[in-house]
C-alpha atoms as a PDB file:
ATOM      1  CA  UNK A   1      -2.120 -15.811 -11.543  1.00  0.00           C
ATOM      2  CA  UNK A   2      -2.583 -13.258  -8.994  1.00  0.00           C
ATOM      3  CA  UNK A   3      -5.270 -10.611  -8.478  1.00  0.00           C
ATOM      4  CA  UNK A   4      -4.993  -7.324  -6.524  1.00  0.00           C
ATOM      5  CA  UNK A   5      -8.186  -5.850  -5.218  1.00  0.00           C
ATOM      6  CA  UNK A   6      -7.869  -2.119  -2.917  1.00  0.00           C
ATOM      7  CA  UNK A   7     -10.228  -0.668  -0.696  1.00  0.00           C
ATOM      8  CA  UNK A   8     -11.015   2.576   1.891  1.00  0.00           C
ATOM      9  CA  UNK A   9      -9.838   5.209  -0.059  1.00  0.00           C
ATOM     10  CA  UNK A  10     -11.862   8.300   0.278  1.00  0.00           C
ATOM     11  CA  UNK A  11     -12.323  12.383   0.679  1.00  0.00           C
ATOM     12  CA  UNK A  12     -10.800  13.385   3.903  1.00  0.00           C
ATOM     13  CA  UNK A  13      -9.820  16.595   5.819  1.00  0.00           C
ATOM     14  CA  UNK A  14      -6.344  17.310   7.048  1.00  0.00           C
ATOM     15  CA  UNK A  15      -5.290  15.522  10.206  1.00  0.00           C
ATOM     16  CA  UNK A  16      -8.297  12.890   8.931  1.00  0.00           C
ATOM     17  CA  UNK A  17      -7.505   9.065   9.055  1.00  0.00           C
ATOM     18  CA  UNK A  18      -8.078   6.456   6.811  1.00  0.00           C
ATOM     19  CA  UNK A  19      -7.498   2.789   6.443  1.00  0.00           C
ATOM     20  CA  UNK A  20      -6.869   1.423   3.259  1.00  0.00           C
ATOM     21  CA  UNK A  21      -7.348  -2.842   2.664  1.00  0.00           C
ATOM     22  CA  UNK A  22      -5.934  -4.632  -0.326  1.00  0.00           C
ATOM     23  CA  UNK A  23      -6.358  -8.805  -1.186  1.00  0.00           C
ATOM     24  CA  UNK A  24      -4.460 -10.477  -3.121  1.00  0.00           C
ATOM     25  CA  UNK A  25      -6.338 -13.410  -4.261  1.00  0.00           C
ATOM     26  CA  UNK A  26      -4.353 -16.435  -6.005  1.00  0.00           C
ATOM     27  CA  UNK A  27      -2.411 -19.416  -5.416  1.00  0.00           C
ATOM     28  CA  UNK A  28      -2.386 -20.710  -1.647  1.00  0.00           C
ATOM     29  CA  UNK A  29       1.186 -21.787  -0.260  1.00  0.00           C
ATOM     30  CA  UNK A  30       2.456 -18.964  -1.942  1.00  0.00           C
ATOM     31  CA  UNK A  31       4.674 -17.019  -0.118  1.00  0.00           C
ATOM     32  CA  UNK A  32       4.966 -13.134  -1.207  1.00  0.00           C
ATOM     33  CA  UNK A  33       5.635  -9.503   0.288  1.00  0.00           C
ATOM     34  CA  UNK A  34       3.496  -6.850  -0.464  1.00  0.00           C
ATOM     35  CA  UNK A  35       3.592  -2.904  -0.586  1.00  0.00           C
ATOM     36  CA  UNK A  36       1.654   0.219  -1.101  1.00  0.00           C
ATOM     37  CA  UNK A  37       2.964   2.544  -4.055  1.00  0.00           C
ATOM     38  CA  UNK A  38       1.113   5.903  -4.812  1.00  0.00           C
ATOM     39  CA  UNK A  39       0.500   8.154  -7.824  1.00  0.00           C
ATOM     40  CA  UNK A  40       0.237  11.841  -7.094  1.00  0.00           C
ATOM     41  CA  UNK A  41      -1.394  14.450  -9.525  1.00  0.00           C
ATOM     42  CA  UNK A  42       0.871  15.048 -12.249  1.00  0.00           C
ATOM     43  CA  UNK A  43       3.699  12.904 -10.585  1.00  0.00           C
ATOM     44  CA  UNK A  44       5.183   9.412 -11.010  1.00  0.00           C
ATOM     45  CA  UNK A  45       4.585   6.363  -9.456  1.00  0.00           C
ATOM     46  CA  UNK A  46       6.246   6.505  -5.743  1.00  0.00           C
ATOM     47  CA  UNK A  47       7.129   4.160  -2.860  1.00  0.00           C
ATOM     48  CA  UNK A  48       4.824   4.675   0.747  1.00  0.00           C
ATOM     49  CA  UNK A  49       5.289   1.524   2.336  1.00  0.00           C
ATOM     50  CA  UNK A  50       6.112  -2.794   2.243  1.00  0.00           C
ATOM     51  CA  UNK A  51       5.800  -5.562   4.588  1.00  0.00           C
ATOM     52  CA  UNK A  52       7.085  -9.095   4.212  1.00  0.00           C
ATOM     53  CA  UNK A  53       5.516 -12.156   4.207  1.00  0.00           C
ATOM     54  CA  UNK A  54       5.334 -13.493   7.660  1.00  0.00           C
ATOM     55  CA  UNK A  55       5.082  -9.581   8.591  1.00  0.00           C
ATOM     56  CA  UNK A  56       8.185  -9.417  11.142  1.00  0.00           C
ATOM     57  CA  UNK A  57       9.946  -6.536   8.786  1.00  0.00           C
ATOM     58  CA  UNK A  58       8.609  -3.530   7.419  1.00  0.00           C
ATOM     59  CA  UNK A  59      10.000  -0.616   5.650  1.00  0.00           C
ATOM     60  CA  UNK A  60       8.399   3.079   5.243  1.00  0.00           C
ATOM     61  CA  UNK A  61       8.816   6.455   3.033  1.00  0.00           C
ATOM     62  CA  UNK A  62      10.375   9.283   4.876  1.00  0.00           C
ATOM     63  CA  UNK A  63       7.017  11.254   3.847  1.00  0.00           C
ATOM     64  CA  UNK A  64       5.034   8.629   5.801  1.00  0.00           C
ATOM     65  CA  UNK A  65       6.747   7.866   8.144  1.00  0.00           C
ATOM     66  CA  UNK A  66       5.657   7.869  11.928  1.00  0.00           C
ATOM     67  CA  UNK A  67       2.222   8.890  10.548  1.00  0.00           C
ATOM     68  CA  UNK A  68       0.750   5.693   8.356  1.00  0.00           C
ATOM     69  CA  UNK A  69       1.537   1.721   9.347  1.00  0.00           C
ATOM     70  CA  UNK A  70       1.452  -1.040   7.376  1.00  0.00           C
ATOM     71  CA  UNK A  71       0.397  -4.774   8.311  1.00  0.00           C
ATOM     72  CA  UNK A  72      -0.209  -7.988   7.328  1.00  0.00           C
ATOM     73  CA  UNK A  73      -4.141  -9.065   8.219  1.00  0.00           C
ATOM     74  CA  UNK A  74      -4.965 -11.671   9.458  1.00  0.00           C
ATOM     75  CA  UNK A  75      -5.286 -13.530   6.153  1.00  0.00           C
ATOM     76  CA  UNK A  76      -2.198 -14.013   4.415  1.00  0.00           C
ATOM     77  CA  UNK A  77      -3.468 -12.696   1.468  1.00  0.00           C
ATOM     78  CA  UNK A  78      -4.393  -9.353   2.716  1.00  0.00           C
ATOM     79  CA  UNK A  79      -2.476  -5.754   3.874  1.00  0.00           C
ATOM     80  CA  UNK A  80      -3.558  -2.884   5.313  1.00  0.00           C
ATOM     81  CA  UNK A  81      -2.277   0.717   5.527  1.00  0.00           C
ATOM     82  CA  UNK A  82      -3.634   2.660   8.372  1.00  0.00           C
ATOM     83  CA  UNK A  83      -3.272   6.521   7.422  1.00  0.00           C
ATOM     84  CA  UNK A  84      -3.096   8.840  10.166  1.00  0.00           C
ATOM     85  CA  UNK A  85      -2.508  12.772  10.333  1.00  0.00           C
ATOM     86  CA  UNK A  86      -3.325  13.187   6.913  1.00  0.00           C
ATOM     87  CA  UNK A  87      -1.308  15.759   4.877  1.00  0.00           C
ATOM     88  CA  UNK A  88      -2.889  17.363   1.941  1.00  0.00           C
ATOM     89  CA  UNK A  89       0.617  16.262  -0.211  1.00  0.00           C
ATOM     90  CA  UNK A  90      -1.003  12.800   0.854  1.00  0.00           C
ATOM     91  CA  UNK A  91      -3.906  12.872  -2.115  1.00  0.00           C
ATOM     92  CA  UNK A  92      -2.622  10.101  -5.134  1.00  0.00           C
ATOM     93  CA  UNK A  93      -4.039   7.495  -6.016  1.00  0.00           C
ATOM     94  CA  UNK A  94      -2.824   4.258  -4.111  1.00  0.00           C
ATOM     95  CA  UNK A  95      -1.986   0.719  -5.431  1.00  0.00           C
ATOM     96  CA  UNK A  96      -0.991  -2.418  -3.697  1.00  0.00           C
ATOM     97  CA  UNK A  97       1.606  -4.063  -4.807  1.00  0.00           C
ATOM     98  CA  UNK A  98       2.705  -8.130  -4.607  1.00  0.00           C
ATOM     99  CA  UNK A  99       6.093  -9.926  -5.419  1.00  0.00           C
ATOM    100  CA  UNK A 100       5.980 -13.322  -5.198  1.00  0.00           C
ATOM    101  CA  UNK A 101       9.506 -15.828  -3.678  1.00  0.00           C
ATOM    102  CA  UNK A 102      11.679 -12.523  -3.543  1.00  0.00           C
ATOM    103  CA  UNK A 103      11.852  -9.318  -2.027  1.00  0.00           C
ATOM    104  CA  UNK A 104      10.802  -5.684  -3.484  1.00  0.00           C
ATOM    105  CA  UNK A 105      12.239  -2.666  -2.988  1.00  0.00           C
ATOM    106  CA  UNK A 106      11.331   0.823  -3.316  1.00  0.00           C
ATOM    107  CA  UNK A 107      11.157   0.472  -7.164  1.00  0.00           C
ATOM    108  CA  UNK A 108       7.978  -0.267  -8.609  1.00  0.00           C
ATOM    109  CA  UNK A 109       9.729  -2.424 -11.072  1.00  0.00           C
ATOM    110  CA  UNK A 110      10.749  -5.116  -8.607  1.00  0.00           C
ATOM    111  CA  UNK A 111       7.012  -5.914  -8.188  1.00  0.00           C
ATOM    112  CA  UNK A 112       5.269  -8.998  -9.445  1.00  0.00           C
ATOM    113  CA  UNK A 113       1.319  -7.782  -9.387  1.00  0.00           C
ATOM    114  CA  UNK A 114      -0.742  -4.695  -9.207  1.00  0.00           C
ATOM    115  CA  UNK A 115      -3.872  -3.338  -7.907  1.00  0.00           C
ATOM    116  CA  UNK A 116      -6.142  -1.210  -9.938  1.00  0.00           C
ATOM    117  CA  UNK A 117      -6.043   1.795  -7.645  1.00  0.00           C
ATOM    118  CA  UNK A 118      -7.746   3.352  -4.768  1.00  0.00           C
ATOM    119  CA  UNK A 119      -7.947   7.424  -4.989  1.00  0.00           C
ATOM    120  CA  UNK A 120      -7.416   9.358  -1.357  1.00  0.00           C
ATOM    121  CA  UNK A 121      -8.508  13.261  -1.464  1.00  0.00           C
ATOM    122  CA  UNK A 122      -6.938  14.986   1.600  1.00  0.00           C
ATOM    123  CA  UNK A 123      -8.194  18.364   1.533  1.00  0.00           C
ATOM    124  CA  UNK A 124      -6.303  21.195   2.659  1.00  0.00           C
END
């Protein structure tokens, strides 16, 4: 029902900044939150970053925190995460993630729909 399309990743230098874009294209009137998981080398699936729906509550790893911000854009539909300061323990691979009428967590499993992936390279 839903689709999950990322953008923006890249190869970056430490301290570098990127912006990364996701759209989640499906049903209109549909109310859902949305995060940003990431995959490092070797490593599970792990939480960076969600927002809610109407945007007004937002909640942040303590790896990311202060340095990357996540938003709602101005389509519904859409999130960004703007990436600053960039930390070479920063390079995964990153997925947005939607859940649609309730609220996900940290856990990866409370999540509804999945992006494909966008890879970010910070080198040291």
């Amino acid at each position: 029902q839903v689709q999950v399309i990322e953008s923006g990743g890249g190869l970056v230098q430490t301290g570098d900044s990127l912006r990364l874009s996701c759209a989640a294209v499906g049903r209109t009137g549909t109310t859902f939150g949305m995060a940003w998981f990431r995959r490092p080398p070797g490593r599970d699936r792990e939480f960076v970053a969600s927002v809610t729906w109407s945007g007004d509550s937002t909640s942040y790893a303590d790896s990311v925190k202060g340095r990357f911000t996540i938003s709602r854009g101005n389509a519904k539909n859409t999130v960004n995460l703007q990436m600053n300061s960039l930390k070479p323990e920063d390079t995964a691979v990153y997925y947005c993630a939607v859940v649609q009428f309730s609220v996900g967590g940290t856990n990866p499993n409370g999540y509804d729909y999945w992006g494909p992936g966008t890879q970010v390279t910070v080198s040291s």
